[in-house]
C-alpha atoms as a PDB file:
ATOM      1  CA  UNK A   1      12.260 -11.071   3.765  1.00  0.00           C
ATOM      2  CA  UNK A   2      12.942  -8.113   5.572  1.00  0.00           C
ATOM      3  CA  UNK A   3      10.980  -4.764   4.758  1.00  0.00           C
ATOM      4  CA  UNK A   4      12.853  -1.817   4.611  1.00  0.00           C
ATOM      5  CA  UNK A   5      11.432   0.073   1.568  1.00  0.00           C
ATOM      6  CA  UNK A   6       7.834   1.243   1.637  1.00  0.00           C
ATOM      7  CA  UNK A   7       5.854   2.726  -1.435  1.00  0.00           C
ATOM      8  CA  UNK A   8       2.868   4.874  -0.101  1.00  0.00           C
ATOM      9  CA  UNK A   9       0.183   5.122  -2.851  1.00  0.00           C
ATOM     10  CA  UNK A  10      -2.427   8.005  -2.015  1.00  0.00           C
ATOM     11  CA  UNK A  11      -3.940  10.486  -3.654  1.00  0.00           C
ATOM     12  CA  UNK A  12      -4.271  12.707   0.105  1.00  0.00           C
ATOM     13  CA  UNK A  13      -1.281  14.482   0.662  1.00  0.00           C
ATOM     14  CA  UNK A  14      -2.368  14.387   4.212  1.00  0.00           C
ATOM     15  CA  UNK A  15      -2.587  10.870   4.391  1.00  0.00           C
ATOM     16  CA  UNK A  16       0.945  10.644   2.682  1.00  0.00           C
ATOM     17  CA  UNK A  17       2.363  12.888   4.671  1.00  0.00           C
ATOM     18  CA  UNK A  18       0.988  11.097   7.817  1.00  0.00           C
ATOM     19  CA  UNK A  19       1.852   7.595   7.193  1.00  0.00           C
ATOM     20  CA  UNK A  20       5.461   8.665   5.891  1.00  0.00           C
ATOM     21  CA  UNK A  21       6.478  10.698   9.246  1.00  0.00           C
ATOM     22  CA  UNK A  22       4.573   7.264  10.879  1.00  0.00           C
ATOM     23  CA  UNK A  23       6.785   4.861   8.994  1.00  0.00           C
ATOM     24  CA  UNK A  24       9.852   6.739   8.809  1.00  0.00           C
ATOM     25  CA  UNK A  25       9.887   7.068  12.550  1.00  0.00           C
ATOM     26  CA  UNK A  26       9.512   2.967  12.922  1.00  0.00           C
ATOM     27  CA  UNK A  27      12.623   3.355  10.598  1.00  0.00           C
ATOM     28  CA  UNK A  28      11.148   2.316   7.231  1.00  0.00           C
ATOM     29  CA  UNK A  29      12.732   3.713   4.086  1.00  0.00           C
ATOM     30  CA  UNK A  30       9.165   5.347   1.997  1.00  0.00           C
ATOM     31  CA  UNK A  31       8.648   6.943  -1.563  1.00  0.00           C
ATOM     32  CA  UNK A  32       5.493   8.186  -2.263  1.00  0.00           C
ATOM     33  CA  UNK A  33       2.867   8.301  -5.244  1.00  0.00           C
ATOM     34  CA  UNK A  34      -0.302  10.017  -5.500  1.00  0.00           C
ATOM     35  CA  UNK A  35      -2.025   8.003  -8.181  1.00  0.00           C
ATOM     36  CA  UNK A  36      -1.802   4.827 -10.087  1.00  0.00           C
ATOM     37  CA  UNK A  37       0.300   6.161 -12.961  1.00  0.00           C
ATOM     38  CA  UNK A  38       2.897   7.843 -10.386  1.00  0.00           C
ATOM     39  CA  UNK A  39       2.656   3.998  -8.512  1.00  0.00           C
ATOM     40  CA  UNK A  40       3.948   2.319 -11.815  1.00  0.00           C
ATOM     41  CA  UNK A  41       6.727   4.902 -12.248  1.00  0.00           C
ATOM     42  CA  UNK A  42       8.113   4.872  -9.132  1.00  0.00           C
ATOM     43  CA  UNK A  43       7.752   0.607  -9.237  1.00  0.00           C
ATOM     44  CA  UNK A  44      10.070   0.739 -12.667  1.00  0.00           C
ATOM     45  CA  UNK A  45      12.229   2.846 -10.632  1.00  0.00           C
ATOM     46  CA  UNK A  46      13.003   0.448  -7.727  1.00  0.00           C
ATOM     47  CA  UNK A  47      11.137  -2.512  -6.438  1.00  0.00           C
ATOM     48  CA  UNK A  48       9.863  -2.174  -2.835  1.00  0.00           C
ATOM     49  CA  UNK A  49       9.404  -4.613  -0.001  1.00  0.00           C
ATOM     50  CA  UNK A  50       5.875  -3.244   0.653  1.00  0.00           C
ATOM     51  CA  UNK A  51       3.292  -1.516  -0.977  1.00  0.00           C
ATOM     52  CA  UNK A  52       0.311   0.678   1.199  1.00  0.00           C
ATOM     53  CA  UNK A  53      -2.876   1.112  -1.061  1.00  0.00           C
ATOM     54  CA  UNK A  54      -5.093   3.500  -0.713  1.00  0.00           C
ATOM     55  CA  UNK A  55      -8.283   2.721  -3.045  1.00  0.00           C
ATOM     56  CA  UNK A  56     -10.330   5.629  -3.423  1.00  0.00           C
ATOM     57  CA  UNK A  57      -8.567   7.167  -6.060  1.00  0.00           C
ATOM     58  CA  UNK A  58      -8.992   9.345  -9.266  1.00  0.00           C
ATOM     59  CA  UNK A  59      -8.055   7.336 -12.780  1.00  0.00           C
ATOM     60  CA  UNK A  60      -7.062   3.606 -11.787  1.00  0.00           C
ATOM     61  CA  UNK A  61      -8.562   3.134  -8.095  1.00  0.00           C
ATOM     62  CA  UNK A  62      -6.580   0.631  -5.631  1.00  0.00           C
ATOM     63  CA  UNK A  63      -8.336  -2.515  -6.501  1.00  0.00           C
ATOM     64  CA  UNK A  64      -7.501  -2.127 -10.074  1.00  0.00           C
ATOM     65  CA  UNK A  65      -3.915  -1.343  -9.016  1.00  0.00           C
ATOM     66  CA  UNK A  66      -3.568  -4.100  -6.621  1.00  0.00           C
ATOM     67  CA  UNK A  67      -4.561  -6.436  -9.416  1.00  0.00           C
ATOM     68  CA  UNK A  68      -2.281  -4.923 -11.632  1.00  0.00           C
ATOM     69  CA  UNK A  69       0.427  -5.023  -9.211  1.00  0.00           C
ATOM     70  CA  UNK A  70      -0.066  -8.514  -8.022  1.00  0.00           C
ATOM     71  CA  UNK A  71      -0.273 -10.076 -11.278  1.00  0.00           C
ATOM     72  CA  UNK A  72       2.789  -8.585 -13.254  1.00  0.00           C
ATOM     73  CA  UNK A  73       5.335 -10.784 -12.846  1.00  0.00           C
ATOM     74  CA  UNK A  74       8.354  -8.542 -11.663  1.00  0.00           C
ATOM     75  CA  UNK A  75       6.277  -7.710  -8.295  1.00  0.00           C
ATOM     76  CA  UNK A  76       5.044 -11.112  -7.742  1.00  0.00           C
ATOM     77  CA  UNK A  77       6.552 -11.117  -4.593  1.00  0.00           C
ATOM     78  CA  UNK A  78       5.823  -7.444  -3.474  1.00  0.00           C
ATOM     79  CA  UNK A  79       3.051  -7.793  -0.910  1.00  0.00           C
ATOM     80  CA  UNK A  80       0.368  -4.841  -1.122  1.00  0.00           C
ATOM     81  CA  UNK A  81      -1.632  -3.631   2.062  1.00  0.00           C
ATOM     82  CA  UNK A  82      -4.780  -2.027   1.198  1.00  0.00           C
ATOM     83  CA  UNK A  83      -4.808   1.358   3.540  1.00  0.00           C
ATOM     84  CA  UNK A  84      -8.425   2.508   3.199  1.00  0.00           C
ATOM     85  CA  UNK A  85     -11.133   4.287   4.507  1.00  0.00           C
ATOM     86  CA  UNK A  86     -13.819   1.484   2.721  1.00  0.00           C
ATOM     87  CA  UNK A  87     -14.259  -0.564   5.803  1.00  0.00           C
ATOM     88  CA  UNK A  88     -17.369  -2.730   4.689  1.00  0.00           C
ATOM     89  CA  UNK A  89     -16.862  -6.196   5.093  1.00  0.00           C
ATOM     90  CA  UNK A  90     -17.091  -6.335   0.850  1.00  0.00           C
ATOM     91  CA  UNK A  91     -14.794  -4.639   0.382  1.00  0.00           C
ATOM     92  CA  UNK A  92     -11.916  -5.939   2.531  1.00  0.00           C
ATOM     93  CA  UNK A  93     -12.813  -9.771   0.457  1.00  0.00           C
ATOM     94  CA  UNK A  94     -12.775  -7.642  -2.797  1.00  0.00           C
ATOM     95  CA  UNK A  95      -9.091  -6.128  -1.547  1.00  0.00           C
ATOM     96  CA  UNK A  96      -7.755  -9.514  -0.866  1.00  0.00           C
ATOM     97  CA  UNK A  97      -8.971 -11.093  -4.179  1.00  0.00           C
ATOM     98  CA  UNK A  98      -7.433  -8.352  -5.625  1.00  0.00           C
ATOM     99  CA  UNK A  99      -4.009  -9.774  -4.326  1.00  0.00           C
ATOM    100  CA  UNK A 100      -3.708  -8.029  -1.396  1.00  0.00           C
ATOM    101  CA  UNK A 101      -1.824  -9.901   1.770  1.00  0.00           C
ATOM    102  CA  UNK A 102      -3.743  -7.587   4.176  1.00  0.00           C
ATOM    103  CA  UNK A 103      -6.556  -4.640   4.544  1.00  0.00           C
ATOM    104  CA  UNK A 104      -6.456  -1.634   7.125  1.00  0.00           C
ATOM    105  CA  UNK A 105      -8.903   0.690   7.784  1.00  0.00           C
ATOM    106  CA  UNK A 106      -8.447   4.331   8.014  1.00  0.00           C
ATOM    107  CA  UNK A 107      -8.088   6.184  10.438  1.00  0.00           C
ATOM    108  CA  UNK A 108      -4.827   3.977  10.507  1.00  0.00           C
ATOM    109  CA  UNK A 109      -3.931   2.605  13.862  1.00  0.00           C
ATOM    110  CA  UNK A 110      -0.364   3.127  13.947  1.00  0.00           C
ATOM    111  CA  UNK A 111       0.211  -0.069  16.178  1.00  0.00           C
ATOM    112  CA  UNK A 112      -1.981  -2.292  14.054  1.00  0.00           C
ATOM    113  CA  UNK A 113      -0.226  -1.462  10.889  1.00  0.00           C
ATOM    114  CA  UNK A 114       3.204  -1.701  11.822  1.00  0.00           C
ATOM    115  CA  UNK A 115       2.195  -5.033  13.626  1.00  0.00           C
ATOM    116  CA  UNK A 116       0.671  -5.858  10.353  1.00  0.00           C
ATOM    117  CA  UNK A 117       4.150  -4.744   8.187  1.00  0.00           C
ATOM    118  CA  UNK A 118       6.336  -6.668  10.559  1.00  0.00           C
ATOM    119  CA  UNK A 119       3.825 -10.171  10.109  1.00  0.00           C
ATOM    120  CA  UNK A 120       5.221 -10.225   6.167  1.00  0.00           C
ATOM    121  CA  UNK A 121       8.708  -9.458   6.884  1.00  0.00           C
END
C-alpha cells in the first residue's frame, strides 16, 4: 500500500500547521483535525492511508483514539503513528498496545518520520 493521504490529529495549530507544510512538501496529500471528535468526522468522510496522533489532547486523548481507531473495523487497515511529545519509555509500549504501528517523539525529526511513513507504505 502506497500512502498518499495523511490525517494529522492535533490539538496545536502549530504543530498542524508544521507537520502539514512538512508532509505536503514530501508530496503527501493531509487533512487535519484538532481533536478526537473532528478525527472521527473527517475518518467518515474519507479513509486515509495514515493517521499522525498526537496524544495529549483535551476530551478523548490519543491512546483512547488509537484504540478506537484500531479496533473499528472499517480502519482496520489504517496504520496510526503516535506523534508525541510523551517520550518515556511507558508510554511508547502503552502507544503500541494501543494499536499503533509506530511512536515519534516531538520535536519531530522530519527525516525520521518520513523514513518512518515510507516503512508502511
Amino acid at each position: 500500500m502506497t500512502i498518499q493521504n495523511i490525517l494529522l490529529v492535533d490539538d496545536s495549530k502549530t504543530e498542524l500547521h508544521f507537520l502539514s507544510e512538512l508532509l505536503t512538501k514530501r508530496g503527501y496529500m493531509v487533512r487535519t483535525a484538532e481533536g478526537g471528535e473532528e478525527a472521527m468526522r473527517r475518518l467518515a468522510e474519507a479513509k486515509p492511508d495514515l493517521i499522525l496522533m498526537d496524544v495529549v489532547m483535551p476530551g478523548t486523548n490519543g491512546f483512547q483514539l488509537t484504540r478506537a481507531i484500531t479496533r473499528d473495523p472499517r480502519f482496520v487497515d489504517v496504520p496510526v503513528i503516535m506523534c508525541t511529545s510523551k517520550g518515556q519509555e511507558t508510554d511508547r509500549v502503552w502507544g503500541m498496545r494501543q494499536g499503533a504501528r509506530d511512536y515519534v517523539v516531538k520535536p519531530v525529526n522530519a527525516d525520521e518520520l518520513i523514513a518512518k511513513i515510507q516503512a508502511l507504505g
